[in-house]
N, C-alpha and C. Protein backbone atom coordinates (compact mmCIF):
# COMPACT_ATOMS: atom_id res chain seq x y z
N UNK A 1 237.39 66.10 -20.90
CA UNK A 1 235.97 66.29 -20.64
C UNK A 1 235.75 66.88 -19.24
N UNK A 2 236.39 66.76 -18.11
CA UNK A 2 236.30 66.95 -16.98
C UNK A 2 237.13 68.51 -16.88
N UNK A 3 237.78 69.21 -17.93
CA UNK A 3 237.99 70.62 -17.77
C UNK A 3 236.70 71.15 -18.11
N UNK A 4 236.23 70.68 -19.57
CA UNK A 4 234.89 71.17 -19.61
C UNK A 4 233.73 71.40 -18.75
N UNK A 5 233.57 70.11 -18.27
CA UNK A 5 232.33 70.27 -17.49
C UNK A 5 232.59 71.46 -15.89
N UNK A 6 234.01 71.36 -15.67
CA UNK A 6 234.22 72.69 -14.53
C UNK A 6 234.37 73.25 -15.37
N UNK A 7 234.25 74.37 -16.36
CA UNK A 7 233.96 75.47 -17.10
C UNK A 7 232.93 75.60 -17.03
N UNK A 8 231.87 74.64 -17.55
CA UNK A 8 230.36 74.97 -18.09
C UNK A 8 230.01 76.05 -17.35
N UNK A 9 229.75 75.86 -15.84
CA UNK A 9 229.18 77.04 -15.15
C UNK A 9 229.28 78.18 -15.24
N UNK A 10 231.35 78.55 -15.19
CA UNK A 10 231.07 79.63 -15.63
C UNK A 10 230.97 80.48 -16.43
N UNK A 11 230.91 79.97 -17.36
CA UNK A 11 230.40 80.03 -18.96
C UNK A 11 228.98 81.18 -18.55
N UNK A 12 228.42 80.14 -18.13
CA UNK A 12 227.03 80.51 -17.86
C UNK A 12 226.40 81.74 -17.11
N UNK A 13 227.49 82.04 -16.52
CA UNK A 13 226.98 83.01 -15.70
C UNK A 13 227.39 83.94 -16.40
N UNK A 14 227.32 84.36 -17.82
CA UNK A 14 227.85 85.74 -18.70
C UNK A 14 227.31 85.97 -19.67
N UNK A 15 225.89 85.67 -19.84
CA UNK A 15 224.85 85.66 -20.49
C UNK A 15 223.78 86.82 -20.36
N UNK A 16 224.02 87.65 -21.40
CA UNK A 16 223.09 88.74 -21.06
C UNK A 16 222.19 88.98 -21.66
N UNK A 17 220.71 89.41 -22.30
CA UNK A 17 220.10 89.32 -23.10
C UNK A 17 220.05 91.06 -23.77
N UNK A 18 220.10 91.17 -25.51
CA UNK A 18 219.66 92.55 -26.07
C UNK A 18 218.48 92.66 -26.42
N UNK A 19 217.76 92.55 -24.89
CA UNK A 19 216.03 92.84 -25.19
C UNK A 19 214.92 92.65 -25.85
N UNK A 20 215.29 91.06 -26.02
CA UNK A 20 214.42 90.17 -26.76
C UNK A 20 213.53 89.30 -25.90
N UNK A 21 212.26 89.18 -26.67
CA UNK A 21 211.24 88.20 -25.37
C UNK A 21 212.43 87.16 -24.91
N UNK A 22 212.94 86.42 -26.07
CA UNK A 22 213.30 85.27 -25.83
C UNK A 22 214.89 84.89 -27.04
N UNK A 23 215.68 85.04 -26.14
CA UNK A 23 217.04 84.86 -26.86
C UNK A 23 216.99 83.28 -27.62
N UNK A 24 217.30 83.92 -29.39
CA UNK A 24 217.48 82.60 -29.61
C UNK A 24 218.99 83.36 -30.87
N UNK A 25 220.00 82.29 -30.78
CA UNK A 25 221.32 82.76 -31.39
C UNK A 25 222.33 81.94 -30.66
N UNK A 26 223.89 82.46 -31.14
CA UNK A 26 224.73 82.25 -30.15
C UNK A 26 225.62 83.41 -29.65
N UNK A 27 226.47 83.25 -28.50
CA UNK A 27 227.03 83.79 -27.63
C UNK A 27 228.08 83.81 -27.31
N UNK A 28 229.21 84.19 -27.72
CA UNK A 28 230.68 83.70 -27.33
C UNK A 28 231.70 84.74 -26.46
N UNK A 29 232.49 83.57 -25.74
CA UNK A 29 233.16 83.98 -24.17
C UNK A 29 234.02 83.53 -24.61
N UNK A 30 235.02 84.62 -23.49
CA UNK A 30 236.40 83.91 -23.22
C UNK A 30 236.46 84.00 -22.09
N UNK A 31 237.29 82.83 -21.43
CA UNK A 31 237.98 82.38 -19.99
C UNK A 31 239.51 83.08 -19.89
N UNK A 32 239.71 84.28 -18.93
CA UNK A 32 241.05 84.31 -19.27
C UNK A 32 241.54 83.89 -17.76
N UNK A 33 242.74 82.97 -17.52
CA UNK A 33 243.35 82.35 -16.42
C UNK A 33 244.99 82.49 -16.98
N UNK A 34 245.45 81.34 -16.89
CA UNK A 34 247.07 81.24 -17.36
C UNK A 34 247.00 81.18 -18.64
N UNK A 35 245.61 80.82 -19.54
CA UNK A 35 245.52 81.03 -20.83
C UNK A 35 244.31 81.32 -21.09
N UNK A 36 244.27 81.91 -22.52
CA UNK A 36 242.70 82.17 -22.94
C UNK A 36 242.04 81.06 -23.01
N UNK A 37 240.57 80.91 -22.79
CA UNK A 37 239.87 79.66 -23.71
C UNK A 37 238.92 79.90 -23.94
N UNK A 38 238.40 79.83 -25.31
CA UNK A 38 237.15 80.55 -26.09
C UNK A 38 235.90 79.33 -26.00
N UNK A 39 234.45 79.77 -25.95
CA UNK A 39 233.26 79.29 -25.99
C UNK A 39 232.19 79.50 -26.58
N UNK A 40 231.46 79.17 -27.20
CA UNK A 40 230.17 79.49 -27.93
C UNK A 40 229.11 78.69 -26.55
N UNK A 41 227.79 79.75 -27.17
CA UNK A 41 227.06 78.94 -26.30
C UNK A 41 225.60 79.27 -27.10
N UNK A 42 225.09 78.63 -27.35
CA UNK A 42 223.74 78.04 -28.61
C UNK A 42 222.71 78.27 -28.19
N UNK A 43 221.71 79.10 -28.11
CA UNK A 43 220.23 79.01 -27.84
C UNK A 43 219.00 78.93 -27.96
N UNK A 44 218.42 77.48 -28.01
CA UNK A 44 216.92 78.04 -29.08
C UNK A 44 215.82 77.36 -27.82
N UNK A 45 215.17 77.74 -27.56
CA UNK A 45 213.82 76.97 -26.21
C UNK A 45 214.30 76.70 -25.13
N UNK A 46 214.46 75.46 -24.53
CA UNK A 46 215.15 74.89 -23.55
C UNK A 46 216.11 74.28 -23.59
N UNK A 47 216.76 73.78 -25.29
CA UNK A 47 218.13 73.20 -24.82
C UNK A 47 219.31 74.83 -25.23
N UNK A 48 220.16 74.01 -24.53
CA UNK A 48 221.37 74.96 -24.72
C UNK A 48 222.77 74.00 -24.88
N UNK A 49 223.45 74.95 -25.69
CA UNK A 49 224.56 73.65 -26.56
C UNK A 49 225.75 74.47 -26.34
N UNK A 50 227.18 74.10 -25.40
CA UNK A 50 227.88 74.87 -24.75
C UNK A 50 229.09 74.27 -25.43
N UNK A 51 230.28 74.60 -26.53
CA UNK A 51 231.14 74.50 -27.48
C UNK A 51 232.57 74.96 -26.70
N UNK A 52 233.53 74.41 -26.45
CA UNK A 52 234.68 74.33 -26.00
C UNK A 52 235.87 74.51 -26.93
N UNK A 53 236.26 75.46 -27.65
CA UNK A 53 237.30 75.62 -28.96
C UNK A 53 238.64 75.83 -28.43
N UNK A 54 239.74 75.01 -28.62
CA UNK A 54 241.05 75.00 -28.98
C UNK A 54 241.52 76.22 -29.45
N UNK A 55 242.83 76.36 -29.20
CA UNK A 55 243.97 77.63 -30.02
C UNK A 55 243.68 77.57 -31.36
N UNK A 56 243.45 76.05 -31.97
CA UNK A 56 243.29 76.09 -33.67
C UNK A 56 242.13 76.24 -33.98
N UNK A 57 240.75 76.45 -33.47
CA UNK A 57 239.82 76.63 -33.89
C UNK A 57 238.54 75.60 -33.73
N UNK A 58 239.89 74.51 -33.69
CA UNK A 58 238.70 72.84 -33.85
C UNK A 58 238.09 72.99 -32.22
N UNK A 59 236.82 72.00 -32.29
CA UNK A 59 235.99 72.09 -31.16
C UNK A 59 236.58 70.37 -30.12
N UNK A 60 236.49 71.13 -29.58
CA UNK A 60 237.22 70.26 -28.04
C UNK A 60 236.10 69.74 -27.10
N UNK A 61 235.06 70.28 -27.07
CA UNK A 61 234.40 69.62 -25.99
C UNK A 61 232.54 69.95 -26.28
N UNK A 62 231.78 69.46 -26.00
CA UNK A 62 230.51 69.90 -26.31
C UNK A 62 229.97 69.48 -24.89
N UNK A 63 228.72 70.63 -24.35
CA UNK A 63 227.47 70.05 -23.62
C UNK A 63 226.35 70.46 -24.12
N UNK A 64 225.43 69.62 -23.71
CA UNK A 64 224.08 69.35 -24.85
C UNK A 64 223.04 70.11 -23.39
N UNK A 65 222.20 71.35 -23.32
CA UNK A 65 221.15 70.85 -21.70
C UNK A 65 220.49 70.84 -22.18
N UNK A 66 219.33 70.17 -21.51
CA UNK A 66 217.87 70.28 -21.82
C UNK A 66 217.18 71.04 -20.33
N UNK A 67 216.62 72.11 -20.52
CA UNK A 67 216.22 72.95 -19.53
C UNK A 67 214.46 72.24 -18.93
N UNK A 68 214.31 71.58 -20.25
CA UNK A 68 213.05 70.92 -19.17
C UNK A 68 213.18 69.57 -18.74
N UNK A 69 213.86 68.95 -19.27
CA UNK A 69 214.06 67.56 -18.53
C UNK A 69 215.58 68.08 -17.12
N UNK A 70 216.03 69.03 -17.33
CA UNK A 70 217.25 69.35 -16.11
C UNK A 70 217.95 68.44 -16.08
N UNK A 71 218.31 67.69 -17.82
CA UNK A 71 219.33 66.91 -18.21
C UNK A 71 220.82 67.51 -18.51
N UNK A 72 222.08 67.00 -18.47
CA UNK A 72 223.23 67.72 -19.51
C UNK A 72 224.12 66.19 -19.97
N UNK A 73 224.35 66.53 -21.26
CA UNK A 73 224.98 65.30 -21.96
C UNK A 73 225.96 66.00 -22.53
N UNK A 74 227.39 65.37 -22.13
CA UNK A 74 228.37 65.91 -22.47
C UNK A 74 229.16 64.91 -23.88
N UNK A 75 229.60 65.73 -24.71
CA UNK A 75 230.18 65.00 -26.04
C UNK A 75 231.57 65.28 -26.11
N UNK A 76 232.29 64.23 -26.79
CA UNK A 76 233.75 64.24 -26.79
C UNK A 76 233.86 63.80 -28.66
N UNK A 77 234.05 65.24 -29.42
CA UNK A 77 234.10 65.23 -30.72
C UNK A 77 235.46 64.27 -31.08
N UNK A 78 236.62 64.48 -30.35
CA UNK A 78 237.52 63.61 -30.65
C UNK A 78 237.47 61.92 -30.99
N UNK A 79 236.63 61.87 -29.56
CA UNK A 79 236.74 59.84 -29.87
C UNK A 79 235.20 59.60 -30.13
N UNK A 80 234.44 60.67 -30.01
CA UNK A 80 232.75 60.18 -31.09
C UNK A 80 231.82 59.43 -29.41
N UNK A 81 231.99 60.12 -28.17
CA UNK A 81 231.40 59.58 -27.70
C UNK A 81 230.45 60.75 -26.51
N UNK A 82 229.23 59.95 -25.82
CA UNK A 82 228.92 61.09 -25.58
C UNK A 82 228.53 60.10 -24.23
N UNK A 83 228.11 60.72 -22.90
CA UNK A 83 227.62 60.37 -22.10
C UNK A 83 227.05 61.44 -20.73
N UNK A 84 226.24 60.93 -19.98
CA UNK A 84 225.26 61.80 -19.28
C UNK A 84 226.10 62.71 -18.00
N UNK A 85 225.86 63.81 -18.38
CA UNK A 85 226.76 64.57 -17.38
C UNK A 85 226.13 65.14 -16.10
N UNK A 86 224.70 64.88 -16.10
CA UNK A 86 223.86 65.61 -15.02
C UNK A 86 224.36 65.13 -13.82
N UNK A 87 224.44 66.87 -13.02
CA UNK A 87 224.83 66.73 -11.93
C UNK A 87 223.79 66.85 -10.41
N UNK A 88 223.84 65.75 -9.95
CA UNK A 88 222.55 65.31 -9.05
C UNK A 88 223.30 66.09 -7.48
N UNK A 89 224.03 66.31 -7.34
CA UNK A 89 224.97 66.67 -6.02
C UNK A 89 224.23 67.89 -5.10
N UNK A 90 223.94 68.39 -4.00
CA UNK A 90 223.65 69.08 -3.30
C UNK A 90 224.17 70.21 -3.37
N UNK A 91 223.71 71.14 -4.10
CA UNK A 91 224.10 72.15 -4.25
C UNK A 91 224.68 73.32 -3.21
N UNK A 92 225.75 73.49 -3.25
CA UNK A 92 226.68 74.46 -2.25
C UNK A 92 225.90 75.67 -1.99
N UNK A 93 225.87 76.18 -0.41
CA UNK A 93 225.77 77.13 0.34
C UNK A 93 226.11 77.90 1.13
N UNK A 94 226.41 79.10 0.61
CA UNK A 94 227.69 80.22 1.24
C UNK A 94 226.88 81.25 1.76
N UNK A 95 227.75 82.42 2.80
CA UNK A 95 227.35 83.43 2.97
C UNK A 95 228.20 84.28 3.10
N UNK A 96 228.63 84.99 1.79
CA UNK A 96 229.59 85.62 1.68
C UNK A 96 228.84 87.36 1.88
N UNK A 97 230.22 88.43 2.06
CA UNK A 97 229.87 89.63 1.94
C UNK A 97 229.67 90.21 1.01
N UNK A 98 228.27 91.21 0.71
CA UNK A 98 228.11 90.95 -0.97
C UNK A 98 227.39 93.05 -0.66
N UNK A 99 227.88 93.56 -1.51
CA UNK A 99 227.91 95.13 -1.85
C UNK A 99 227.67 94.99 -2.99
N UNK A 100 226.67 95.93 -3.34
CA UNK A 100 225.94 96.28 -4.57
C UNK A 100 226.31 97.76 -4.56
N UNK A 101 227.44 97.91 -5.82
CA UNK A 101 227.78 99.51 -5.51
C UNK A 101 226.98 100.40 -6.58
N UNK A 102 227.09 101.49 -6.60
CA UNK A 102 226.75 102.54 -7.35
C UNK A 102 227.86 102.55 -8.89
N UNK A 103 229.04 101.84 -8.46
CA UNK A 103 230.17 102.00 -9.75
C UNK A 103 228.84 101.47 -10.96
N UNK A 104 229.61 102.59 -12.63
CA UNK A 104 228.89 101.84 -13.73
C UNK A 104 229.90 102.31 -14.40
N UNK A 105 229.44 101.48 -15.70
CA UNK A 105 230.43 101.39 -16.73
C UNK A 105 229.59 101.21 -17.76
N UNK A 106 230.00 101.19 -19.38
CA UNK A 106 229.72 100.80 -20.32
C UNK A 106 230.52 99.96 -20.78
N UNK A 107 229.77 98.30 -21.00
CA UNK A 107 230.78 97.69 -21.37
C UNK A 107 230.14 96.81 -22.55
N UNK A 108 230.45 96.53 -24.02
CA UNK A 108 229.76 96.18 -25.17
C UNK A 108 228.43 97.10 -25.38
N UNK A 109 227.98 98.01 -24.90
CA UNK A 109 226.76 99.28 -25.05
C UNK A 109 225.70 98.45 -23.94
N UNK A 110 226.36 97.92 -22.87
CA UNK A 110 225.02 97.91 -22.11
C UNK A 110 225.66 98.40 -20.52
N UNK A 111 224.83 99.36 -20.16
CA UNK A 111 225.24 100.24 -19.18
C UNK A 111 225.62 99.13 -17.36
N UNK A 112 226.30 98.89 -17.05
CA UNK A 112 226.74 98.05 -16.02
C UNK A 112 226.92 98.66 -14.53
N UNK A 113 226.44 97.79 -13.95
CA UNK A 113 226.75 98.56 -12.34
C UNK A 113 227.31 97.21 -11.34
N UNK A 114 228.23 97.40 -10.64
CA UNK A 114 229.15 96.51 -10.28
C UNK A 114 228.64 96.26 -8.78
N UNK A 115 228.62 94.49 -8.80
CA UNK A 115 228.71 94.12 -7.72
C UNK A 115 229.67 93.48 -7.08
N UNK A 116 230.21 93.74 -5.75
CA UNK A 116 231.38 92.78 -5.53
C UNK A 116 230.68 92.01 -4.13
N UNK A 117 231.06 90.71 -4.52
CA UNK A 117 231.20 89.82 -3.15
C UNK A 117 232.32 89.33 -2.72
N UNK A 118 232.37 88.91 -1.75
CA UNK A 118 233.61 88.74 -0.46
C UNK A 118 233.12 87.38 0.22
N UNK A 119 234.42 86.01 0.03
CA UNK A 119 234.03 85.27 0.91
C UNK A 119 235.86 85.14 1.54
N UNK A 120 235.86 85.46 3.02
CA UNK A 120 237.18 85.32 3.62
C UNK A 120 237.14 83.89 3.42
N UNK A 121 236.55 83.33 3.93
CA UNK A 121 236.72 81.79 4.14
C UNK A 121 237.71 80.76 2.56
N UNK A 122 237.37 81.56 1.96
CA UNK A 122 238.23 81.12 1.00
C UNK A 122 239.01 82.18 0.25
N UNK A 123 239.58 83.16 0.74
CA UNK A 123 240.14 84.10 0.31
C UNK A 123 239.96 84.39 -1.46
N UNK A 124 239.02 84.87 -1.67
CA UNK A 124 238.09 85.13 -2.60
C UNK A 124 237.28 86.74 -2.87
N UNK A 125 237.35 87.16 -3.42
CA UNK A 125 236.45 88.22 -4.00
C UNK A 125 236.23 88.15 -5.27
N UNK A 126 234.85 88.41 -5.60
CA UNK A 126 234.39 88.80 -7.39
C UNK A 126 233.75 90.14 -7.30
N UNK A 127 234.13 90.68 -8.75
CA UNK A 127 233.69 91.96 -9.12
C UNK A 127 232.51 91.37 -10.23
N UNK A 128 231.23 91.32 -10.29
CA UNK A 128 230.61 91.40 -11.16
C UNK A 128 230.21 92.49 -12.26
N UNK A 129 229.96 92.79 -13.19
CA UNK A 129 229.51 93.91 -13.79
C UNK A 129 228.05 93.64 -14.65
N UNK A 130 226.85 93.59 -13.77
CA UNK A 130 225.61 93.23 -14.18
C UNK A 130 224.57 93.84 -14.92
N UNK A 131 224.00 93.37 -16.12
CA UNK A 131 223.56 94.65 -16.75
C UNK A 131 221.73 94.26 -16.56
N UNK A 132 220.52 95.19 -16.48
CA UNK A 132 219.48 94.87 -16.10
C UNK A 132 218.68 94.02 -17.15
N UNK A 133 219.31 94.39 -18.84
CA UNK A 133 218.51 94.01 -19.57
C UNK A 133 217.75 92.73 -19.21
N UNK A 134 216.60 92.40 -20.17
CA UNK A 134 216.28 91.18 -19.42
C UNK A 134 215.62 90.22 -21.22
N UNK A 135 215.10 89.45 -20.80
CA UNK A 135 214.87 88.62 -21.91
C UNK A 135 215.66 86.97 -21.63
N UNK A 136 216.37 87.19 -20.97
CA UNK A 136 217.08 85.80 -21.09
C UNK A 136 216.49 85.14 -19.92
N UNK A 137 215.26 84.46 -19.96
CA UNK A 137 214.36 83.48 -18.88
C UNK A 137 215.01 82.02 -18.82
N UNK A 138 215.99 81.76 -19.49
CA UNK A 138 216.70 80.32 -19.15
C UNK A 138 217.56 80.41 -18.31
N UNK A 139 218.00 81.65 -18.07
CA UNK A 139 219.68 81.71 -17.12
C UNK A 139 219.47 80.98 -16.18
N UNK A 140 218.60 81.38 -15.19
CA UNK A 140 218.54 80.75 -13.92
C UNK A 140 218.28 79.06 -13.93
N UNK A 141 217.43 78.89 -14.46
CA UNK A 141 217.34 77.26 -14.71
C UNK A 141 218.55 76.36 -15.35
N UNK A 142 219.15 77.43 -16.07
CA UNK A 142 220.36 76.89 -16.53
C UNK A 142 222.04 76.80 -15.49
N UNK A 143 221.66 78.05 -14.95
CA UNK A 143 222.52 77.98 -13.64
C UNK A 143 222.27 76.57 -12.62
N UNK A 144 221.14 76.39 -12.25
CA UNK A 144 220.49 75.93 -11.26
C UNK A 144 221.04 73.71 -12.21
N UNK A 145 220.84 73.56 -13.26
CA UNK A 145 220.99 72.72 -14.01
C UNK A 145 222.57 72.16 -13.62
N UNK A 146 223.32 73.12 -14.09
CA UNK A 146 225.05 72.71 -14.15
C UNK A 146 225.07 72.40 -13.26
N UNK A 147 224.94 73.40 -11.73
CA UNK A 147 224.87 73.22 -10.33
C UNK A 147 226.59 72.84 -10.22
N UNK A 148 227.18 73.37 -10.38
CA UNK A 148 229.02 73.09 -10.21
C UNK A 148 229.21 74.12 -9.15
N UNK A 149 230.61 73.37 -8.94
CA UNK A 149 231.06 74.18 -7.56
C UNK A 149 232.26 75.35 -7.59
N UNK A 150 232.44 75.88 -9.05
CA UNK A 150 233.31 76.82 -8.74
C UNK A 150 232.92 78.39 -8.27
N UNK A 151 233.52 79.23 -8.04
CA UNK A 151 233.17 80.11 -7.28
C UNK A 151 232.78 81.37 -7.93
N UNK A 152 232.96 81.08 -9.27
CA UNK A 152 232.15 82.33 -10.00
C UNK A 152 230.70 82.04 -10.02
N UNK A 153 230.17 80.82 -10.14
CA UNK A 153 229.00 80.49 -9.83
C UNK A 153 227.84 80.77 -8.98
N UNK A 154 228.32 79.83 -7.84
CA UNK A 154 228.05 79.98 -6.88
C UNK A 154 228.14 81.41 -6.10
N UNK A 155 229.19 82.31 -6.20
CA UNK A 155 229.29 83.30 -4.98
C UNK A 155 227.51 84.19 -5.89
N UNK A 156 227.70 84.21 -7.25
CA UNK A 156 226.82 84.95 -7.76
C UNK A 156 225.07 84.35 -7.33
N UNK A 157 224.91 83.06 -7.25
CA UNK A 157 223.86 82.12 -6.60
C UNK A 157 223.45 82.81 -5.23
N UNK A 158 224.60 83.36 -4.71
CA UNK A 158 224.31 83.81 -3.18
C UNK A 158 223.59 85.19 -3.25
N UNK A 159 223.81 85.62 -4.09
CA UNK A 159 223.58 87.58 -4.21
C UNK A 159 221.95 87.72 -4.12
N UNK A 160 221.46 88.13 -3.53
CA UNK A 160 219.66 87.93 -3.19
C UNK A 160 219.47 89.18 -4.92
N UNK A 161 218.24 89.19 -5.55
CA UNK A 161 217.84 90.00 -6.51
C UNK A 161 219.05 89.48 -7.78
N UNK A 162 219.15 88.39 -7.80
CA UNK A 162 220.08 88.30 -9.47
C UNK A 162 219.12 87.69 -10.21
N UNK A 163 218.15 87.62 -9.86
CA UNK A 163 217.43 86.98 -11.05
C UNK A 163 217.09 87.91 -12.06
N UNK A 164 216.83 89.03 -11.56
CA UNK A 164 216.69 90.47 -12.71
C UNK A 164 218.23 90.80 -13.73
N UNK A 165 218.95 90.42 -13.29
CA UNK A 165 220.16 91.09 -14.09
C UNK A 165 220.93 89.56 -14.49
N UNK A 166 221.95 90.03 -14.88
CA UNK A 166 223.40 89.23 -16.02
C UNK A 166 224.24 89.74 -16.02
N UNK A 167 225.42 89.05 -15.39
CA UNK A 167 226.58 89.32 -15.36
C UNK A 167 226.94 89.39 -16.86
N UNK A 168 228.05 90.46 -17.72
CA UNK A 168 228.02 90.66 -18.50
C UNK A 168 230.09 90.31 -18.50
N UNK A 169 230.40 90.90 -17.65
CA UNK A 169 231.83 90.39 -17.30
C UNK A 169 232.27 90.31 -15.71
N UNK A 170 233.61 89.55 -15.18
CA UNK A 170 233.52 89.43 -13.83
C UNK A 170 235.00 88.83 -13.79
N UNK A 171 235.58 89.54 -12.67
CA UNK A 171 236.90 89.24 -12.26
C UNK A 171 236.77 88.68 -10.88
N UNK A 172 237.71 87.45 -10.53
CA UNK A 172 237.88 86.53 -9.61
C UNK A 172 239.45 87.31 -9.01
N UNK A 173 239.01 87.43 -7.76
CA UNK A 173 240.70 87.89 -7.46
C UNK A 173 241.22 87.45 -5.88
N UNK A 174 242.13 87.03 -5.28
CA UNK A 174 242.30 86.66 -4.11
C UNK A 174 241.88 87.99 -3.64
N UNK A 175 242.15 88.02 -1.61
CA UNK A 175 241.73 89.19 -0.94
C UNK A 175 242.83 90.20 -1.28
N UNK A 176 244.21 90.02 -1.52
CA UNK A 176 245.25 90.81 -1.51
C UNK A 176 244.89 91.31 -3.36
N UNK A 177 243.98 91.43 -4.25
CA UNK A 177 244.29 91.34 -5.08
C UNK A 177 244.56 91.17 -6.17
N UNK A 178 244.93 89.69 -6.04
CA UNK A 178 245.77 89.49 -7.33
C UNK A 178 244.69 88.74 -7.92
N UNK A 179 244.84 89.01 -9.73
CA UNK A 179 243.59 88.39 -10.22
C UNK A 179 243.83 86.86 -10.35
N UNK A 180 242.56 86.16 -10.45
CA UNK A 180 242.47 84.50 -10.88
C UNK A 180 242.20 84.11 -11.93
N UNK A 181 240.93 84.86 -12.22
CA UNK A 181 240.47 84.76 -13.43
C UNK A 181 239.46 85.50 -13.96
N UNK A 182 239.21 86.11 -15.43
CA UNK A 182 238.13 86.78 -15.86
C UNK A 182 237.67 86.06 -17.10
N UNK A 183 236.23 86.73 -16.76
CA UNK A 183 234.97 86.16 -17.89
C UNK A 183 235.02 86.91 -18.47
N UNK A 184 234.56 87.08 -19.58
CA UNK A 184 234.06 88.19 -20.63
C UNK A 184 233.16 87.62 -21.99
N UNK A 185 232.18 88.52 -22.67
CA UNK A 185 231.34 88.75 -23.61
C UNK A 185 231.99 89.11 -24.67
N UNK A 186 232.00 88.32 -26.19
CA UNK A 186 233.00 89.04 -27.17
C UNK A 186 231.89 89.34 -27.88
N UNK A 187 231.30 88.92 -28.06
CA UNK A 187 229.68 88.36 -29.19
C UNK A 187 228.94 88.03 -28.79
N UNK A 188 227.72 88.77 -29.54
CA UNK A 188 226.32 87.69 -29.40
C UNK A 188 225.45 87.92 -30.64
N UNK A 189 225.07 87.17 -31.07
CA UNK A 189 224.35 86.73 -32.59
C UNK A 189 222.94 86.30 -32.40
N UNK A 190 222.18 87.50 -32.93
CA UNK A 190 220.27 86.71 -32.95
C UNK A 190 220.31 86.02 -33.96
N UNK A 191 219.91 84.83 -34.06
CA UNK A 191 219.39 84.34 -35.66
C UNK A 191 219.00 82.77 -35.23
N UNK A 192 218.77 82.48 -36.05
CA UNK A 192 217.97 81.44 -36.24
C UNK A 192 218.93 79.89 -36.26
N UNK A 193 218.48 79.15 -35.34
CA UNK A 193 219.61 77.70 -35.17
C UNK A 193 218.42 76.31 -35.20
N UNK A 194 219.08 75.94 -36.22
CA UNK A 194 218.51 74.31 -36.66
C UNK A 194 217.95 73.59 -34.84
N UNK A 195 217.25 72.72 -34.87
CA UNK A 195 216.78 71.79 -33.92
C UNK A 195 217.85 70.62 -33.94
N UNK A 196 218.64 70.40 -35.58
CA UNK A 196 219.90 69.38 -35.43
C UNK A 196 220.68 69.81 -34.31
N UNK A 197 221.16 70.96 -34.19
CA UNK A 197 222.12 71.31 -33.41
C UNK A 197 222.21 70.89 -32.13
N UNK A 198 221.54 70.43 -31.60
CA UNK A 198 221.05 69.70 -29.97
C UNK A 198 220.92 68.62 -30.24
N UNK A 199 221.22 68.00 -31.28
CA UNK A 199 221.16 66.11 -31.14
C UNK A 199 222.29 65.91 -31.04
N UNK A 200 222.45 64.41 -30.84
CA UNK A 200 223.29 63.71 -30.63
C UNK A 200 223.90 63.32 -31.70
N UNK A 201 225.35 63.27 -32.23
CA UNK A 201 225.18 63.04 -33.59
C UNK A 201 224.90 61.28 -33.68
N UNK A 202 224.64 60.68 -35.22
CA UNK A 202 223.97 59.10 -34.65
C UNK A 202 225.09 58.51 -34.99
N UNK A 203 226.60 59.60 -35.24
CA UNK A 203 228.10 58.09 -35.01
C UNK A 203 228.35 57.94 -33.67
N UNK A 204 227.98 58.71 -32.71
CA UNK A 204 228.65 59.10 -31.38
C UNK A 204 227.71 57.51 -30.61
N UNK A 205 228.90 57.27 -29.85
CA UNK A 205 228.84 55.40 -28.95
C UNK A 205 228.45 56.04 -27.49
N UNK A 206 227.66 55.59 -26.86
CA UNK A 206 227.60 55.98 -25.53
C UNK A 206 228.77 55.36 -24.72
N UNK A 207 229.30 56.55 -23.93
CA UNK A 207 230.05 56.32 -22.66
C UNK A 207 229.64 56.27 -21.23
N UNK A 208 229.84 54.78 -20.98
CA UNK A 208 229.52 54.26 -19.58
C UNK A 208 230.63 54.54 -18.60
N UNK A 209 230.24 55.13 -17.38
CA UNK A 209 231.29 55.18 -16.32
C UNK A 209 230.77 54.04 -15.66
């Protein structure tokens, strides 16, 4: 549960919208590091339902948000239990070097223009590739919700004007280089998702820390 919940964020930050008032469907990512790890991510109003899948397919980890209560309840499909994951912590503040270049690309048909930030202090750089479309009015509240501290997150939190755009893909790389890790967009699906899908299921036991 605790790989999950350091994922969630940056899950989140790779959410782009295809020019709809209001994205409702799902969305699926991969994490690539020392291994792949695939994600769905669920959207209908204010909750959002973030799916953690295994090499075999089966689902490994669930988070439940609720964008107006600025709740997250994390589920563990294995042992049937679920408990409150909201993170109350003071949210991190950087000031890294941040270039908004002219580079573009086409990447899934939405035209991209790359931002990179720079923090020495932690020998760190990201390449973002942000696309303008817009429609997706939960990102930020949903960013702002997880509030985690890894650095795809956050360095993007720092970039003044991201509220207009979406990272669509983004490479993590030390200063010399070498990569850490990349996000990426495989899918995204408009259609229509049950209100079940954001409950709790009623076998799941609450977990007390």
């Amino acid at each position: 549960m605790k790989k999950l919940l350091t994922s969630i964020a940056l899950i989140a930050l790779f959410t782009i919208s295809p020019g709809f008032a209001q994205f409702q469907g799902v969305i699926e990512f991969e994490k690539i590091k020392t291994e792949t790890t695939k994600y769905s991510y669920s959207v209908k109003g204010n909750k959002v339902r973030i799916d953690e899948t295994g090499p075999d397919g089966s689902v490994k980890g669930i988070m439940i948000v609720d964008l107006s209560k600025s709740t997250v309840i994390a589920l563990s499909p294995e042992r049937k239990l679920y408990m409150d994951a909201t993170n109350k912590r003071t949210a991190p503040v950087i000031k890294p070097e941040i270039t908004k270049t002219k580079n573009k690309k086409t990447i899934n048909g939405f035209e991209c223009t790359e931002w990179i930030v720079k923090y020495s202090q932690e020998n760190t750089q990201i390449s973002y590739w942000v696309s303008p479309e817009t429609g997706f009015d939960f990102f930020e509240k949903l960013i702002k919700v997880l509030n985690r501290k890894d650095k795809l997150s956050k360095y993007f939190i720092a970039i003044p004007g991201n509220e207009t755009v979406f990272p669509v893909n983004a490479v993590e790389k030390n200063m010399d280089g070498t990569i850490k890790t990349e996000l990426k967009i495989t899918k995204i699906d408009k259609k229509e998702l049950p209100d079940s899908l954001f409950d709790i299921p009623k076998d799941y036991q609450k977990f007390e820390r």
